[in-house]
Protein backbone atom coordinates (compact mmCIF):
# COMPACT_ATOMS: atom_id res chain seq x y z
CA UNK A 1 3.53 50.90 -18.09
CA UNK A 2 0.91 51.12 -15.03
CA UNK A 3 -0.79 48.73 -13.62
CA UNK A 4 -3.90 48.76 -12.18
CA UNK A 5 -4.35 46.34 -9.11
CA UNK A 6 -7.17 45.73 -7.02
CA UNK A 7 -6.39 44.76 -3.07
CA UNK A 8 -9.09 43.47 -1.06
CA UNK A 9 -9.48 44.30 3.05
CA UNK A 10 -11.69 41.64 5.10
CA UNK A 11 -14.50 43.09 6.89
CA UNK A 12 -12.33 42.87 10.29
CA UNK A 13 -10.02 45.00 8.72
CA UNK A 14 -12.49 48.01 8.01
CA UNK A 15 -10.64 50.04 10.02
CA UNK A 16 -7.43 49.72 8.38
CA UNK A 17 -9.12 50.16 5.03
CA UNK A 18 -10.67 53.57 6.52
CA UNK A 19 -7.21 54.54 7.84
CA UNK A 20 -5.68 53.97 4.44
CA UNK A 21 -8.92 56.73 2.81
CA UNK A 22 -7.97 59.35 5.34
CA UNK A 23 -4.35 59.53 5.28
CA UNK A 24 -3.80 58.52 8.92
CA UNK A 25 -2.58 54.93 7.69
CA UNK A 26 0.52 55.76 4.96
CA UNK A 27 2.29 52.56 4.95
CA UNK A 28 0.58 49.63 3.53
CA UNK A 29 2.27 46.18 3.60
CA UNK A 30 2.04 42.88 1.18
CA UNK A 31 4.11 39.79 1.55
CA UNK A 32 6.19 40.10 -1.46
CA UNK A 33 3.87 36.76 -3.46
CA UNK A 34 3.94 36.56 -6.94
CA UNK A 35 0.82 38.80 -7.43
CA UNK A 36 2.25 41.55 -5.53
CA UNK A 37 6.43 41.92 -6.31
CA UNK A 38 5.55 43.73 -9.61
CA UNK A 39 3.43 46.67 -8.07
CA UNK A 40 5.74 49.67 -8.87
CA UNK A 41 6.03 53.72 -8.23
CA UNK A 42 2.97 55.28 -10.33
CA UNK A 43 0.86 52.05 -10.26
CA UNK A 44 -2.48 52.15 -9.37
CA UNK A 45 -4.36 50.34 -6.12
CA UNK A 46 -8.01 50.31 -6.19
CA UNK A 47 -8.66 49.32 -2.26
CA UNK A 48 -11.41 47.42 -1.26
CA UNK A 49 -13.23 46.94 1.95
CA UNK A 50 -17.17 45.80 1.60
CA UNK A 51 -19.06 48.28 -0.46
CA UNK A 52 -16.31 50.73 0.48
CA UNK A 53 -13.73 51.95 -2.75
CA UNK A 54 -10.62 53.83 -2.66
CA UNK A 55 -8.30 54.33 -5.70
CA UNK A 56 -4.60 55.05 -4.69
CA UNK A 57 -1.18 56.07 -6.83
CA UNK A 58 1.81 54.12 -5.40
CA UNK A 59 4.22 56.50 -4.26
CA UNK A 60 7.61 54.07 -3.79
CA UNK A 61 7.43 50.09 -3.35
CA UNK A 62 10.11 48.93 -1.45
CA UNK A 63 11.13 44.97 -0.76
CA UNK A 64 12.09 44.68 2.90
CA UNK A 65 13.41 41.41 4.43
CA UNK A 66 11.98 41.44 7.69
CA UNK A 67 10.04 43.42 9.94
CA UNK A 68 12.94 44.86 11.52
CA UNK A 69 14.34 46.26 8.06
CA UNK A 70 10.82 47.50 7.67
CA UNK A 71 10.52 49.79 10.85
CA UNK A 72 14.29 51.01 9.63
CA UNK A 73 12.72 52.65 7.13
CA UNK A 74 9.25 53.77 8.46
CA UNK A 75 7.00 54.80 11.61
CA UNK A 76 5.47 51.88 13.43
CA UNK A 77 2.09 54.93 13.02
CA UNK A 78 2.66 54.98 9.54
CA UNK A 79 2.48 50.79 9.19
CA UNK A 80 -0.72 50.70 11.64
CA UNK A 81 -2.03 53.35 13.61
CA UNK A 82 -3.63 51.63 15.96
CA UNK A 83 -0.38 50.27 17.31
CA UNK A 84 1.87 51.86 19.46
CA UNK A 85 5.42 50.00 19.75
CA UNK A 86 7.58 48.40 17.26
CA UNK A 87 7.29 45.35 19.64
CA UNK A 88 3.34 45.05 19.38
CA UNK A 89 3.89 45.17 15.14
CA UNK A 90 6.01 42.20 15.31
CA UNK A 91 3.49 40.30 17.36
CA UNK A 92 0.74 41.45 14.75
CA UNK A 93 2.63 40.72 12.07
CA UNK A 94 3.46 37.16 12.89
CA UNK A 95 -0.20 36.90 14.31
CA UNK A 96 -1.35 37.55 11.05
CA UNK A 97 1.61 35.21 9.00
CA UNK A 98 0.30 32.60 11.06
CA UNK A 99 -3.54 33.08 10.40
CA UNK A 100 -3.09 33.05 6.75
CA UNK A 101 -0.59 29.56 6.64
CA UNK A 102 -3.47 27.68 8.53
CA UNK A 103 -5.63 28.70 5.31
């Protein structure tokens, strides 16, 4: 069966969102929580950023264990084009772990 599920971008993430709507962004990544493990191939994303409204078919959904199984399998471009080395997406990535424990 498909699900529908709706994922929400903050404002500061605009740009992701708008990477995401025009292709250039072709990886996007969710700590494996409870409300995301069950997305599947076929599902359906409805992306939010703002006013802004993109509705996406999941191609594959992979469960990696860590970043560096993660860039095994794709482009560091792919994850986030705004970054350049495999080194900088670490950083962000545990930049961003970090910012959401302190919520």
């Amino acid at each position: 069966m498909m699900l529908t599920r709706r994922l929400r971008f903050r404002a500061v993430n605009r740009d992701i969102f708008e990477a995401i709507c025009d292709g250039t962004k072709k990886i996007e990544t969710r700590a494996a929580t409870i409300k995301f493990q069950n997305i599947k191939e076929g599902d359906k994303l409805v992306l939010v950023c703002g006013k802004g409204k993109v509705e996406k078919v999941v191609k594959t959904a992979d469960y990696v264990a860590s970043i560096a199984a993660l860039l095994k399998k794709y482009k560091v471009k792919d994850i986030n084009p705004f970054i350049k080395t495999a080194n900088d997406l670490e950083k962000k990535c545990i930049i961003a772990f970090l910012a959401t424990k302190k919520r």
